[in-house]
C-alpha atoms as a PDB file:
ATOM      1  CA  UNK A   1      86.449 -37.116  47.564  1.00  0.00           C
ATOM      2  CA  UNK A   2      84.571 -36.128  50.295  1.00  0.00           C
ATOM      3  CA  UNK A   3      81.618 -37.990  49.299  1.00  0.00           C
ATOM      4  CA  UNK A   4      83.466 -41.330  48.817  1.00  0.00           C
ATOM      5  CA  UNK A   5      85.495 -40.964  52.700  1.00  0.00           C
ATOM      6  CA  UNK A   6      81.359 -40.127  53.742  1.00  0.00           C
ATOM      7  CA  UNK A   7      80.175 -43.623  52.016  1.00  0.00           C
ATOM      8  CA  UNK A   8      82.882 -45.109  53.544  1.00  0.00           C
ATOM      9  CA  UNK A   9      82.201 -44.423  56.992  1.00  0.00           C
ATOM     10  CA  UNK A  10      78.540 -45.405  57.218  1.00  0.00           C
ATOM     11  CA  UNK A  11      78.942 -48.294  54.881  1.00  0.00           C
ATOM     12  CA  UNK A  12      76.288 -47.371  52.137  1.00  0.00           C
ATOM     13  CA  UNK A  13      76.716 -47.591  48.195  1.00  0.00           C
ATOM     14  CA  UNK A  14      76.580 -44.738  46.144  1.00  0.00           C
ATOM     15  CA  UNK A  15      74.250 -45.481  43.035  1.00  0.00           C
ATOM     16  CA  UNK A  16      70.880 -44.157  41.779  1.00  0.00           C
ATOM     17  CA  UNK A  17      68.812 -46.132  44.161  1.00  0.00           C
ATOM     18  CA  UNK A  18      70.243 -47.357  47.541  1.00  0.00           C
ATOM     19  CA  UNK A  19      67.472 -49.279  49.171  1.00  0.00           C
ATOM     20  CA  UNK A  20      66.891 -47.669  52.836  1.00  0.00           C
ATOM     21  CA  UNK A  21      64.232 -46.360  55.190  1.00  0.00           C
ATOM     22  CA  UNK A  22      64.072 -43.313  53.886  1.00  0.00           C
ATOM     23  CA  UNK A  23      62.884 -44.642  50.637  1.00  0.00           C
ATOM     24  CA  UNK A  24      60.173 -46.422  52.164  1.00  0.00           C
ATOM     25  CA  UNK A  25      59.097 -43.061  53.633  1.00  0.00           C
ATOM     26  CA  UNK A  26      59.285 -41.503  50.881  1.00  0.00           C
ATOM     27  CA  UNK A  27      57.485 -43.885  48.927  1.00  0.00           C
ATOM     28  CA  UNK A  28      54.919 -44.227  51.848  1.00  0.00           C
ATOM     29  CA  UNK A  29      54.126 -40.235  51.655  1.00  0.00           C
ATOM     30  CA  UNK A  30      53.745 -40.285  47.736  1.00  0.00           C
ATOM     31  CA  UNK A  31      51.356 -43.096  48.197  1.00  0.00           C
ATOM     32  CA  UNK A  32      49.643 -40.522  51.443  1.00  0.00           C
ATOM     33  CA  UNK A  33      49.552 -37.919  49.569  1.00  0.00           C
ATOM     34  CA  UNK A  34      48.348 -39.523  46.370  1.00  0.00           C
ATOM     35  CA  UNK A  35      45.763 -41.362  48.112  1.00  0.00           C
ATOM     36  CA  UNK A  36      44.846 -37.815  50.029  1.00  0.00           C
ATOM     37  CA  UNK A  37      44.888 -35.743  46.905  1.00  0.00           C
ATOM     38  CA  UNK A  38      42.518 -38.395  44.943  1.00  0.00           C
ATOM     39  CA  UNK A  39      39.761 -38.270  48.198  1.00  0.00           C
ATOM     40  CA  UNK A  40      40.415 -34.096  48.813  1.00  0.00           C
ATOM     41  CA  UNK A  41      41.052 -32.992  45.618  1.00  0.00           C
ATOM     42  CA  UNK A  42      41.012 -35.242  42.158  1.00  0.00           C
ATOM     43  CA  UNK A  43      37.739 -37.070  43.166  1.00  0.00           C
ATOM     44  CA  UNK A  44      35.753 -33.527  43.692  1.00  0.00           C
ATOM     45  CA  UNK A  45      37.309 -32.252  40.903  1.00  0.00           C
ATOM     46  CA  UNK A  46      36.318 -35.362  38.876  1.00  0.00           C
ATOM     47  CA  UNK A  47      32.789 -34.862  40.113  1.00  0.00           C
ATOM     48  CA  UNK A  48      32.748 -30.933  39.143  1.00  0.00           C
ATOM     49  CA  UNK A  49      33.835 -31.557  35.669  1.00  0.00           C
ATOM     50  CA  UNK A  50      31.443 -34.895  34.871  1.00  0.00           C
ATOM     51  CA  UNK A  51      28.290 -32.330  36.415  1.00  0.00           C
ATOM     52  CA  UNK A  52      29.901 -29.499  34.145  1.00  0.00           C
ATOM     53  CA  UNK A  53      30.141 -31.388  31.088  1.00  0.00           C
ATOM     54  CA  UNK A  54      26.485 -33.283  31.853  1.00  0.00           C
ATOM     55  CA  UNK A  55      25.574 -29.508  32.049  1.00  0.00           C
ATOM     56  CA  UNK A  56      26.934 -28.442  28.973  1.00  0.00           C
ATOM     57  CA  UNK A  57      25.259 -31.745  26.953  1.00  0.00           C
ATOM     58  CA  UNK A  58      22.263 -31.030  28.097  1.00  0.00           C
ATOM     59  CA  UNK A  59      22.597 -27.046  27.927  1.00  0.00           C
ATOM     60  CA  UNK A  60      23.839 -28.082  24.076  1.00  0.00           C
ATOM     61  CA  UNK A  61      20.603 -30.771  23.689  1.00  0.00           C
ATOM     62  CA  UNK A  62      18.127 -27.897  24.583  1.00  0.00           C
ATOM     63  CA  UNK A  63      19.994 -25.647  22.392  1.00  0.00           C
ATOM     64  CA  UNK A  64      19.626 -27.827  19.452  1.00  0.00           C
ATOM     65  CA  UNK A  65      15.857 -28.530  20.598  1.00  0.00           C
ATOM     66  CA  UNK A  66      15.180 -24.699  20.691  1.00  0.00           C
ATOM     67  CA  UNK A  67      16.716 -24.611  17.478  1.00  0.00           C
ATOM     68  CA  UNK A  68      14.079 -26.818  15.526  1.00  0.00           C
ATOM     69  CA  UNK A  69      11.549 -25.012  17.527  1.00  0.00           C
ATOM     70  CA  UNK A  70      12.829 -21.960  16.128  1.00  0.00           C
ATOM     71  CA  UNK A  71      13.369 -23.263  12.173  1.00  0.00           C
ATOM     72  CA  UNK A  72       9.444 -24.963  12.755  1.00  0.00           C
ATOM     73  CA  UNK A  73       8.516 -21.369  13.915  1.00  0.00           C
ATOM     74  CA  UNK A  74      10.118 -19.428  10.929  1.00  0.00           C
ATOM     75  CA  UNK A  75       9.132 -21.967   8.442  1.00  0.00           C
ATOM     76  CA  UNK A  76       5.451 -21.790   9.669  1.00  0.00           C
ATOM     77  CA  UNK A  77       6.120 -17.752   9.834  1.00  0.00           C
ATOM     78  CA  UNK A  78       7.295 -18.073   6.356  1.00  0.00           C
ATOM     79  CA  UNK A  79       3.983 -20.169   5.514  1.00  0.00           C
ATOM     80  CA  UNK A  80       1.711 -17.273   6.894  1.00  0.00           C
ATOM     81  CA  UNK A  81       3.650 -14.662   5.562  1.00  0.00           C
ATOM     82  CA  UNK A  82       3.794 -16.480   1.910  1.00  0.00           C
ATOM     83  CA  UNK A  83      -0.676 -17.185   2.418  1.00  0.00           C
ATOM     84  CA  UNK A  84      -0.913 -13.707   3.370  1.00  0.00           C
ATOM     85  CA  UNK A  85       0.841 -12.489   0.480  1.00  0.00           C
ATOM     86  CA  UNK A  86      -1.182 -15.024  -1.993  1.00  0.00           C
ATOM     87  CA  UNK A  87      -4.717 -13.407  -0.035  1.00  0.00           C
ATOM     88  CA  UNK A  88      -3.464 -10.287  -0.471  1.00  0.00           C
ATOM     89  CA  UNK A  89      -2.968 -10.776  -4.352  1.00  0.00           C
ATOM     90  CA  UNK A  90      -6.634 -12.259  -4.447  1.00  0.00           C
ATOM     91  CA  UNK A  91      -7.830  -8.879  -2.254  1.00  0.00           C
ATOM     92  CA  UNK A  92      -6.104  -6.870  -4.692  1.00  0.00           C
ATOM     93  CA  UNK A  93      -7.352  -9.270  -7.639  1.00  0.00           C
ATOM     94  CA  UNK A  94     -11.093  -9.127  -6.160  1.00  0.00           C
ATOM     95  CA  UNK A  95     -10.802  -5.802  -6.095  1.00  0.00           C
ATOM     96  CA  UNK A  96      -9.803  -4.984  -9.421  1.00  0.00           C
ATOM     97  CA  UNK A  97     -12.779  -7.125 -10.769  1.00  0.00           C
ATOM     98  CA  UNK A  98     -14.744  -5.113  -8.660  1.00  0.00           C
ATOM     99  CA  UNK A  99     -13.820  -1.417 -10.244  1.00  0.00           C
ATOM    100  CA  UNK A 100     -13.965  -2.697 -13.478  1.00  0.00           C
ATOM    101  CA  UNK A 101     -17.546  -4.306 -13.197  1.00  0.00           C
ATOM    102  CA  UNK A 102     -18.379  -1.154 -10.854  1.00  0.00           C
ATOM    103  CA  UNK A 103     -16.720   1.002 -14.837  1.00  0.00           C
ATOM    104  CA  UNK A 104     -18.853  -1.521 -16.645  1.00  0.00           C
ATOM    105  CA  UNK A 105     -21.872  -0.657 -14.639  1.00  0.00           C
ATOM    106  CA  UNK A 106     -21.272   3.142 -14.529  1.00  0.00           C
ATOM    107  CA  UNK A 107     -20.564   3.103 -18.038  1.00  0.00           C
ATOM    108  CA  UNK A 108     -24.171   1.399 -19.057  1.00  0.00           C
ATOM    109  CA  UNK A 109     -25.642   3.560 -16.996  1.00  0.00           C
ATOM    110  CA  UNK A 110     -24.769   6.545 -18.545  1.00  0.00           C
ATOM    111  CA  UNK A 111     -25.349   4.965 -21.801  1.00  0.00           C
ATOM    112  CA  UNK A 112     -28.586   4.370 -20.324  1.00  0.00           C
ATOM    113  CA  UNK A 113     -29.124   8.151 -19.433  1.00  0.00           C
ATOM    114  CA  UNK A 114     -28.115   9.191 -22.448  1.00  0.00           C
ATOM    115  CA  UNK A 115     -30.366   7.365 -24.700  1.00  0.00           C
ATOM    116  CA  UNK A 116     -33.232   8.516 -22.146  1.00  0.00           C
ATOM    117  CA  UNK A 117     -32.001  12.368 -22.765  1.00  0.00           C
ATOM    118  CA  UNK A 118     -32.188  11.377 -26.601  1.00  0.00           C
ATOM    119  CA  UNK A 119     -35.156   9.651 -26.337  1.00  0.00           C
ATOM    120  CA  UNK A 120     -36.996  12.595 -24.039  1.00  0.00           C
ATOM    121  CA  UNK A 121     -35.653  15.116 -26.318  1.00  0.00           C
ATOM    122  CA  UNK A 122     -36.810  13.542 -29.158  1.00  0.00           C
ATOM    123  CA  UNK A 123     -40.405  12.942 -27.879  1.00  0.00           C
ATOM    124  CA  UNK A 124     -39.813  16.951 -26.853  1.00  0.00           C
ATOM    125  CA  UNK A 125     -39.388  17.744 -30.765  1.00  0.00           C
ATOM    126  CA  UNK A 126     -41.794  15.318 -31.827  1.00  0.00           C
ATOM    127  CA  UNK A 127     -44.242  17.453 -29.557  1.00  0.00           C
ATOM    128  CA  UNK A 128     -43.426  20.757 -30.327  1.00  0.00           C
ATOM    129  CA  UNK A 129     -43.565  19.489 -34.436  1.00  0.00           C
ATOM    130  CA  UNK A 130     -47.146  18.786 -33.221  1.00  0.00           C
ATOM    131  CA  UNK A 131     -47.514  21.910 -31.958  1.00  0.00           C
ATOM    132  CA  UNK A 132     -46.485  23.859 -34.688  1.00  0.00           C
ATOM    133  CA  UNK A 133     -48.515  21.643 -37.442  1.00  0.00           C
ATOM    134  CA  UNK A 134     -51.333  22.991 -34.677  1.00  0.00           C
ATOM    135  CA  UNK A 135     -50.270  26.287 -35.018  1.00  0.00           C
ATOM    136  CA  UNK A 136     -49.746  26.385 -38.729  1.00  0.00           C
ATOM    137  CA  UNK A 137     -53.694  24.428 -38.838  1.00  0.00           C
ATOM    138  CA  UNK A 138     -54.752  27.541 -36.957  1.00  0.00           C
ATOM    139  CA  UNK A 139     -53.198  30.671 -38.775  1.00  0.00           C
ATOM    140  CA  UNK A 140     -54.534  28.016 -42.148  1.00  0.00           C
ATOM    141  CA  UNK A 141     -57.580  28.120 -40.148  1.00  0.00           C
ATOM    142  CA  UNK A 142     -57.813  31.660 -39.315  1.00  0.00           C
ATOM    143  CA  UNK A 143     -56.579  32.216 -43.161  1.00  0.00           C
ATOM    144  CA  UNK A 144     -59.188  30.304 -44.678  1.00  0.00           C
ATOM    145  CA  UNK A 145     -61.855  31.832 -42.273  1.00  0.00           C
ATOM    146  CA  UNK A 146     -60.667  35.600 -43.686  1.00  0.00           C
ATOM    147  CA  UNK A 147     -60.326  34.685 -47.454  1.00  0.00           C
ATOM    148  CA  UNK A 148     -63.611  33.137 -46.861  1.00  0.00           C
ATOM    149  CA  UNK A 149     -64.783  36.312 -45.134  1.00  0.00           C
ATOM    150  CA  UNK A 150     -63.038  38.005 -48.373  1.00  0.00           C
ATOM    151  CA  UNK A 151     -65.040  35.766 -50.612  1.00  0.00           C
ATOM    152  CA  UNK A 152     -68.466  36.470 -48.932  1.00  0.00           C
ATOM    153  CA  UNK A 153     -67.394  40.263 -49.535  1.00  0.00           C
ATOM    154  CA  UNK A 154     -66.697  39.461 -52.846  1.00  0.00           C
ATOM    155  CA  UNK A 155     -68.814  38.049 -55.312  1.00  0.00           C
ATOM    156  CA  UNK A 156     -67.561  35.924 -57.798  1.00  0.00           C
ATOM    157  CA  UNK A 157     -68.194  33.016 -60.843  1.00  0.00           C
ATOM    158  CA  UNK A 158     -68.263  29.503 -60.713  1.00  0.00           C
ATOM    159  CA  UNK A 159     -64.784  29.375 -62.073  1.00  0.00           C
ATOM    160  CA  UNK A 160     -63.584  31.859 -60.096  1.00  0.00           C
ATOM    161  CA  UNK A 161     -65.144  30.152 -57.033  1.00  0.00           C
ATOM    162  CA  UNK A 162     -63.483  26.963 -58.339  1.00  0.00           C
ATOM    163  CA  UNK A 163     -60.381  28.061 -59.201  1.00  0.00           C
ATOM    164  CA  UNK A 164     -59.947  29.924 -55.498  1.00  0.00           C
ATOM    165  CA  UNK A 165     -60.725  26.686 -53.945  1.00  0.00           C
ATOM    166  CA  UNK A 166     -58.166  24.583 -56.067  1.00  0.00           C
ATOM    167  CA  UNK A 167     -55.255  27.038 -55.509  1.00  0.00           C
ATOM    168  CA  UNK A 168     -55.957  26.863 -51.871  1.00  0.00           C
ATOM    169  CA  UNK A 169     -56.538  23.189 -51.358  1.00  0.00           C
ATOM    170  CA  UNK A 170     -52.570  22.999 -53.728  1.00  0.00           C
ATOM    171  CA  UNK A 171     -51.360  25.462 -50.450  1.00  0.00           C
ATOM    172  CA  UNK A 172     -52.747  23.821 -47.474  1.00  0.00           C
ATOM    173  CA  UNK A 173     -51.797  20.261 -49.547  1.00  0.00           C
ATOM    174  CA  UNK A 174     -48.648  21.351 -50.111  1.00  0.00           C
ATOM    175  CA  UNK A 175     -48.326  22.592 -46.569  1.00  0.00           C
ATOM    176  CA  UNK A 176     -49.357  19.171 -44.917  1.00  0.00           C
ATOM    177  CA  UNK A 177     -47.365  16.595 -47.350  1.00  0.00           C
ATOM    178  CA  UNK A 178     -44.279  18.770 -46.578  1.00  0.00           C
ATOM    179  CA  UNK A 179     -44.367  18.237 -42.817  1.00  0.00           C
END
């Protein structure tokens, strides 16, 4: 009631939108204070936030960038890594060969050795053979020089003589077909 008796008196309508001055002003300081935010506040803002996000896209470009650069890196790591492996394997390969031919080598040479031991030990017996056929020729020697002193003591007959000389010719014979 009191609100109707209050439109009465100054004459306005009471509805949602009752055109007046104070409508203008208020319409007047939204469009102020809009216009005054956007220059203070929304166009700075604006700014801040197209700088950021330039920022971020090219933070995020170098980051993929660096990221190739690193995959290129660990796939020529992984390269090296994978030829160093393969020249290790040929090292070790090499290497191998080389103990075996250096087995090979030893072995022949002690082969070698060997059959010079063999060889000098056989040319050792050959010589002391010869020195004992010398030896036995000497004590024959020295034999036949006392049964011949025996037989100058001694006198005896043609057959005797003979028969002597053929029994000791069958010795010494005997003696030298055996060695």
């Amino acid at each position: 009631m009191y609100l109707t008796s209050y439109a009465a008196l100054t004459g306005l309508k009471l509805g949602l939108v009752e055109p007046s001055w104070t409508f203008v002003f208020q319409i007047a300081n939204t469009l102020i204070l809009f216009w005054f935010l956007k220059r203070l506040l929304f166009k700075p803002v604006t700014e801040f936030m197209e700088k950021r996000q330039q920022t971020l896209a090219g933070s995020l470009e170098e980051a993929k960038t660096k990221n190739l650069d690193a995959e290129a890196l660990l796939a020529q790591y992984q390269e090296k890594l994978a030829q160093a492996r393969e020249e290790g394997q040929g090292i070790i390969k090499a290497m191998e060969k080389e103990a075996e031919e250096t087995a090979l080598k030893i072995k022949k040479e002690a082969q070698a050795e060997a059959k010079r031991i063999k060889d000098d030990a056989l040319l050792e017996i050959e010589r002391e053979k010869v020195k004992a056929i010398q030896s036995l020729k000497d004590e024959v020697a020295d034999m036949v020089v006392l049964a011949a002193s025996q037989v100058v003591e001694k006198e005896f007959s043609a057959d005797e003589h003979r028969a002597f000389i053929e029994k000791f010719i069958g010795e010494v014979g005997d003696t030298k077909w055996q060695n």
